[in-house]
C-alpha atoms as a PDB file:
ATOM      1  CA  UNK A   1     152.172  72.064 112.159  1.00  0.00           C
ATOM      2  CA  UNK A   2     155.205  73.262 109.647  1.00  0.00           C
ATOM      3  CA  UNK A   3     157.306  71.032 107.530  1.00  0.00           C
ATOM      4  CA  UNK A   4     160.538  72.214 108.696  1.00  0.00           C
ATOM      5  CA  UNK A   5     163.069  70.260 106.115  1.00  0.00           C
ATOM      6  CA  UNK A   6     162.764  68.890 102.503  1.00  0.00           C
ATOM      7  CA  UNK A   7     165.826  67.397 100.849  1.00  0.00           C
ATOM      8  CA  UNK A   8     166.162  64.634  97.833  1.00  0.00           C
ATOM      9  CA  UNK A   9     168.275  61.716  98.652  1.00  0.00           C
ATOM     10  CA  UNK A  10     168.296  61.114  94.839  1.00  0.00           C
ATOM     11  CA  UNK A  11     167.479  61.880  91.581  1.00  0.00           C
ATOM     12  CA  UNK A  12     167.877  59.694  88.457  1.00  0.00           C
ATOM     13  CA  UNK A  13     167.063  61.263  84.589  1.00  0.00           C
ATOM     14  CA  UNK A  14     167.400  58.607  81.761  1.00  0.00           C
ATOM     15  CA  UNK A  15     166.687  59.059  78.455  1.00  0.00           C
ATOM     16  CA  UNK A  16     166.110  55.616  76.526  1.00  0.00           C
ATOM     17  CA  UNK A  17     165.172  56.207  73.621  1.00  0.00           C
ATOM     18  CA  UNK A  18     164.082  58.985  70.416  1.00  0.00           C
ATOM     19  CA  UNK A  19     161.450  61.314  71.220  1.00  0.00           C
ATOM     20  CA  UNK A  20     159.107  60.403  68.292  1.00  0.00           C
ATOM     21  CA  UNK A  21     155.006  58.986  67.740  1.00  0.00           C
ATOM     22  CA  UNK A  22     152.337  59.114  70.466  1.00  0.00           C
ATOM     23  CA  UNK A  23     154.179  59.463  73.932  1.00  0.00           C
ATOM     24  CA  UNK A  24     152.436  58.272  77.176  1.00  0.00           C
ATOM     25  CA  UNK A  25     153.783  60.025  80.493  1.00  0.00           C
ATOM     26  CA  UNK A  26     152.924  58.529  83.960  1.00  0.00           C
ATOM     27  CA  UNK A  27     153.269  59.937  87.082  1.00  0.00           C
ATOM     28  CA  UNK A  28     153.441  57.715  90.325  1.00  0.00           C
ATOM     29  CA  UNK A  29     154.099  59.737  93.916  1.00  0.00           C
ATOM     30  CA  UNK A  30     154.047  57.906  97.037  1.00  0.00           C
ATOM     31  CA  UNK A  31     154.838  58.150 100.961  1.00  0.00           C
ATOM     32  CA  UNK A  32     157.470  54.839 101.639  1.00  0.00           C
ATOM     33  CA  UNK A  33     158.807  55.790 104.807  1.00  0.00           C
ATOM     34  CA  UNK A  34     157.521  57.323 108.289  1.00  0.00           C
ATOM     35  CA  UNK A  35     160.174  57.132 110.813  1.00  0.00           C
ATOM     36  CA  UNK A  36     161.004  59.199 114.131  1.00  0.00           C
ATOM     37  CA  UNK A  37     164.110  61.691 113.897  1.00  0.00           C
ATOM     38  CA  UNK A  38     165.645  63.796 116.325  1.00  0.00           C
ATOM     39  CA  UNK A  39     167.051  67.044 115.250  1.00  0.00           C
ATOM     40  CA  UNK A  40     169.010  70.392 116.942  1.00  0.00           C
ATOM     41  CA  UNK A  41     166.883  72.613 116.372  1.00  0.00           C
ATOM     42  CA  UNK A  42     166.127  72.842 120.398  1.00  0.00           C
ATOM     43  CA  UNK A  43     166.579  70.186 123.078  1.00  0.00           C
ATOM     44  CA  UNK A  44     164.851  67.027 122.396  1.00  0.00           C
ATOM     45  CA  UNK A  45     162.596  68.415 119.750  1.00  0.00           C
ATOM     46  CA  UNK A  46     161.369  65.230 117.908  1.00  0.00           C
ATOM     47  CA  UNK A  47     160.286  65.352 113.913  1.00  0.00           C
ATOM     48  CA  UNK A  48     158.953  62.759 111.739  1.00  0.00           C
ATOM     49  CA  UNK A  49     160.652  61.857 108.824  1.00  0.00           C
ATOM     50  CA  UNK A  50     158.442  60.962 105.443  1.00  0.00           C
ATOM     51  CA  UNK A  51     160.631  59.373 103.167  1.00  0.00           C
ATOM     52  CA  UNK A  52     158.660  60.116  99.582  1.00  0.00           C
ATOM     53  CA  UNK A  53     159.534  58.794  96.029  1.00  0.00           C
ATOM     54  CA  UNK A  54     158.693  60.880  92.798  1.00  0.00           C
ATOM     55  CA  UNK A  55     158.488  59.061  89.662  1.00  0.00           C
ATOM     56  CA  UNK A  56     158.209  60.054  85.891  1.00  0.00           C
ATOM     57  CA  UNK A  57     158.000  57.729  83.146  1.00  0.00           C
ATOM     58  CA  UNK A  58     157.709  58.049  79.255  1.00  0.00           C
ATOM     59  CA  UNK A  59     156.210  55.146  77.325  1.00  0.00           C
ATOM     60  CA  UNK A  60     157.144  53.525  75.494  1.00  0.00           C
ATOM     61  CA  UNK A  61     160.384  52.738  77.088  1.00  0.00           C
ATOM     62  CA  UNK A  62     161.387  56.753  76.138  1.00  0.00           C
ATOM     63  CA  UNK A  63     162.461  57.962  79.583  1.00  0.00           C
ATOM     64  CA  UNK A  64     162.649  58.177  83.124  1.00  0.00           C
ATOM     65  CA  UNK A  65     163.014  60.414  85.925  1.00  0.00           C
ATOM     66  CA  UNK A  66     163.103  59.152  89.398  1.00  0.00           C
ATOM     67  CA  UNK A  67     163.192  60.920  92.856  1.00  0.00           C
ATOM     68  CA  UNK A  68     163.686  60.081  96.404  1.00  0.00           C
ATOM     69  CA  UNK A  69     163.918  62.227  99.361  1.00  0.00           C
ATOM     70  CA  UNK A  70     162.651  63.066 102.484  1.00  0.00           C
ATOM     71  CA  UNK A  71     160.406  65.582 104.361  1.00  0.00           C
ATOM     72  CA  UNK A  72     160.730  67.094 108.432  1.00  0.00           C
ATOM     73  CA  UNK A  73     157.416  67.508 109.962  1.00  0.00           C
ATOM     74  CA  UNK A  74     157.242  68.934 113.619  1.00  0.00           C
ATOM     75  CA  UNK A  75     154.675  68.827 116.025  1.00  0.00           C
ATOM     76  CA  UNK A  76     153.315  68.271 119.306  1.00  0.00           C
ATOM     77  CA  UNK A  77     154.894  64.622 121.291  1.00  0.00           C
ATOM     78  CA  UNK A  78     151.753  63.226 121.289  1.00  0.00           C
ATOM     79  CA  UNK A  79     150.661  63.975 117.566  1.00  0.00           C
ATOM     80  CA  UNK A  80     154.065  62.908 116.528  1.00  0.00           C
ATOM     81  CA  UNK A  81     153.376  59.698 118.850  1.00  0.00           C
ATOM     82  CA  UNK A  82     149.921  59.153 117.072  1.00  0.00           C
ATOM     83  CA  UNK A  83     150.524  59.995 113.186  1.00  0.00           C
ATOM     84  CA  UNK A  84     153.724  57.341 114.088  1.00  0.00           C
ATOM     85  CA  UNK A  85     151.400  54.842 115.741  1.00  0.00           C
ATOM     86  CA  UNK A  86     149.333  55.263 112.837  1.00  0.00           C
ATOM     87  CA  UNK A  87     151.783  54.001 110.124  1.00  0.00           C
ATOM     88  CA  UNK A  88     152.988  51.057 111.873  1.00  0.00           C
ATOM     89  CA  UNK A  89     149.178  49.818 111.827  1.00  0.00           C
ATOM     90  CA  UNK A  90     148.126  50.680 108.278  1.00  0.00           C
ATOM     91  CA  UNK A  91     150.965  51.402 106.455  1.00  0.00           C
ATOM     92  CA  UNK A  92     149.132  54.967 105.898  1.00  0.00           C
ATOM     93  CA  UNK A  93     149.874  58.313 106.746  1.00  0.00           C
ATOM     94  CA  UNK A  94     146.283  60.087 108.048  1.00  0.00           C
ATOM     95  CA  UNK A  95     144.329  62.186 105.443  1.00  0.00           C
ATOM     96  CA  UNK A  96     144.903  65.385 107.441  1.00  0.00           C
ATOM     97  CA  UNK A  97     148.460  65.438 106.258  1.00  0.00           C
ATOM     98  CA  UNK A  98     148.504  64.208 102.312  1.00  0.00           C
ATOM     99  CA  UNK A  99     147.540  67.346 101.134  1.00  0.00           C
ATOM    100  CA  UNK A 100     150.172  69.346 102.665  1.00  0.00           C
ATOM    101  CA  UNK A 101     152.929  66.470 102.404  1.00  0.00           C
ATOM    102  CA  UNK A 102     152.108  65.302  99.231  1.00  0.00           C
ATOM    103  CA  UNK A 103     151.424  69.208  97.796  1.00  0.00           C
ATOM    104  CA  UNK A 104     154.973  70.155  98.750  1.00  0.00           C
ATOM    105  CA  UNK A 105     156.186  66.864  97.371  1.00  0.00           C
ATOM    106  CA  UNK A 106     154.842  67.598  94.167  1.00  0.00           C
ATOM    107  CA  UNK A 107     155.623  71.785  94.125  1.00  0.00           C
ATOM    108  CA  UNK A 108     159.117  70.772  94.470  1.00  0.00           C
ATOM    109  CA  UNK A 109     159.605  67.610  92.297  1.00  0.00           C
ATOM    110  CA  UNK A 110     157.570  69.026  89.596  1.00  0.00           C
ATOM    111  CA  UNK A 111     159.713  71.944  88.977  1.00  0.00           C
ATOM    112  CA  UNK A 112     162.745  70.045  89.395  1.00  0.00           C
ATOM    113  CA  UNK A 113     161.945  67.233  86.876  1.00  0.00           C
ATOM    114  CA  UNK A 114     160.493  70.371  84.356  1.00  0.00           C
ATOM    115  CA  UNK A 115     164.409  71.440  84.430  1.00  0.00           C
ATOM    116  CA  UNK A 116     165.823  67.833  84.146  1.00  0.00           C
ATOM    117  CA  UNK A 117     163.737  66.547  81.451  1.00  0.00           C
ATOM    118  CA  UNK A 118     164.724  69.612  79.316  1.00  0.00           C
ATOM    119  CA  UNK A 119     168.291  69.274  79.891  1.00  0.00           C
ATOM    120  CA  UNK A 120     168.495  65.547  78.168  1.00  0.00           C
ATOM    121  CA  UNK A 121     165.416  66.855  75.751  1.00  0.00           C
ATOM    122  CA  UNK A 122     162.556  64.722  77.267  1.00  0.00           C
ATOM    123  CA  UNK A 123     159.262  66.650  76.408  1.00  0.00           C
ATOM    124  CA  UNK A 124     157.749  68.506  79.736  1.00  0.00           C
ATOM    125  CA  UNK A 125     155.260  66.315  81.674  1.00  0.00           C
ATOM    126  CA  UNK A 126     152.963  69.589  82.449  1.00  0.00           C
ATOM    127  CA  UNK A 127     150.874  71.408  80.354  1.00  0.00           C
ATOM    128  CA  UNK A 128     152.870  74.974  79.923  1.00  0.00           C
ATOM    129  CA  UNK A 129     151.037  78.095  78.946  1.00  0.00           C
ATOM    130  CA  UNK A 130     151.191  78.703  74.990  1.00  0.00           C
ATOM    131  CA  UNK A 131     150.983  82.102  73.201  1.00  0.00           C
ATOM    132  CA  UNK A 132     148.434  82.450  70.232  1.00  0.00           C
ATOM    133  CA  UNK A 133     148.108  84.957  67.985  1.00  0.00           C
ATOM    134  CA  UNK A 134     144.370  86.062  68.039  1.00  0.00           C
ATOM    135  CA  UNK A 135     142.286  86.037  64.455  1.00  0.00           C
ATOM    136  CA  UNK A 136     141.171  89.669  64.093  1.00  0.00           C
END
């Protein structure tokens, strides 16, 4: 079923230090948070809320970028029941759903930490397409 809301609850750029030598860039994205959420969209329709955190960080101790927000994901009463059931147990969300939470997670956060890390002059944590002149 549709993700029906994505919003960031917050978003934190520091740069710490020069941008010089070898840099090392990890990435760490995770799902924190599943919790039940009602929302007006019609009567008594029932979401789940996925609270996610995006993280960025340039070593050594060069930079960070940090996000947290939260996705909407509607369904049927009883899969919202189970996926919920789920978490409390193991603390997991089901492997049906990562790719499609975790892929819009990432299309989202990735574009939006491309713009921030360019604004305070971090170097880009993707590989962007290069133009080369061709020996002929």
């Amino acid at each position: 079923m549709p993700l029906v809301g994505f919003n960031f609850d917050k978003i934190v750029i520091e740069k710490l230090g020069k941008v010089e030598g070898k840099i090392d860039i990890k990435n760490d994205l995770g799902i924190d948070k599943v919790e039940q959420e009602k929302i007006s969209l019609t009567p008594s329709e029932e979401v789940l809320k996925f609270t996610f955190r995006y993280e960025i960080v340039y070593e050594p101790n060069i930079g960070k970028i940090s996000m947290l927000g939260h996705l909407l994901y509607m369904d049927k009463p009883n899969e919202i029941g189970g996926i919920l059931k789920y978490w409390k147990k193991n603390k997991k969300v089901p492997k049906e759903l990562i790719p499609l939470l975790l892929n819009a997670v990432l299309s989202r956060c990735s574009v939006k930490a491309l713009a921030l890390a360019q604004d305070v002059n971090l170097p880009p944590h993707l590989s962007l397409p290069r133009v080369r002149l061709k020996n002929t």
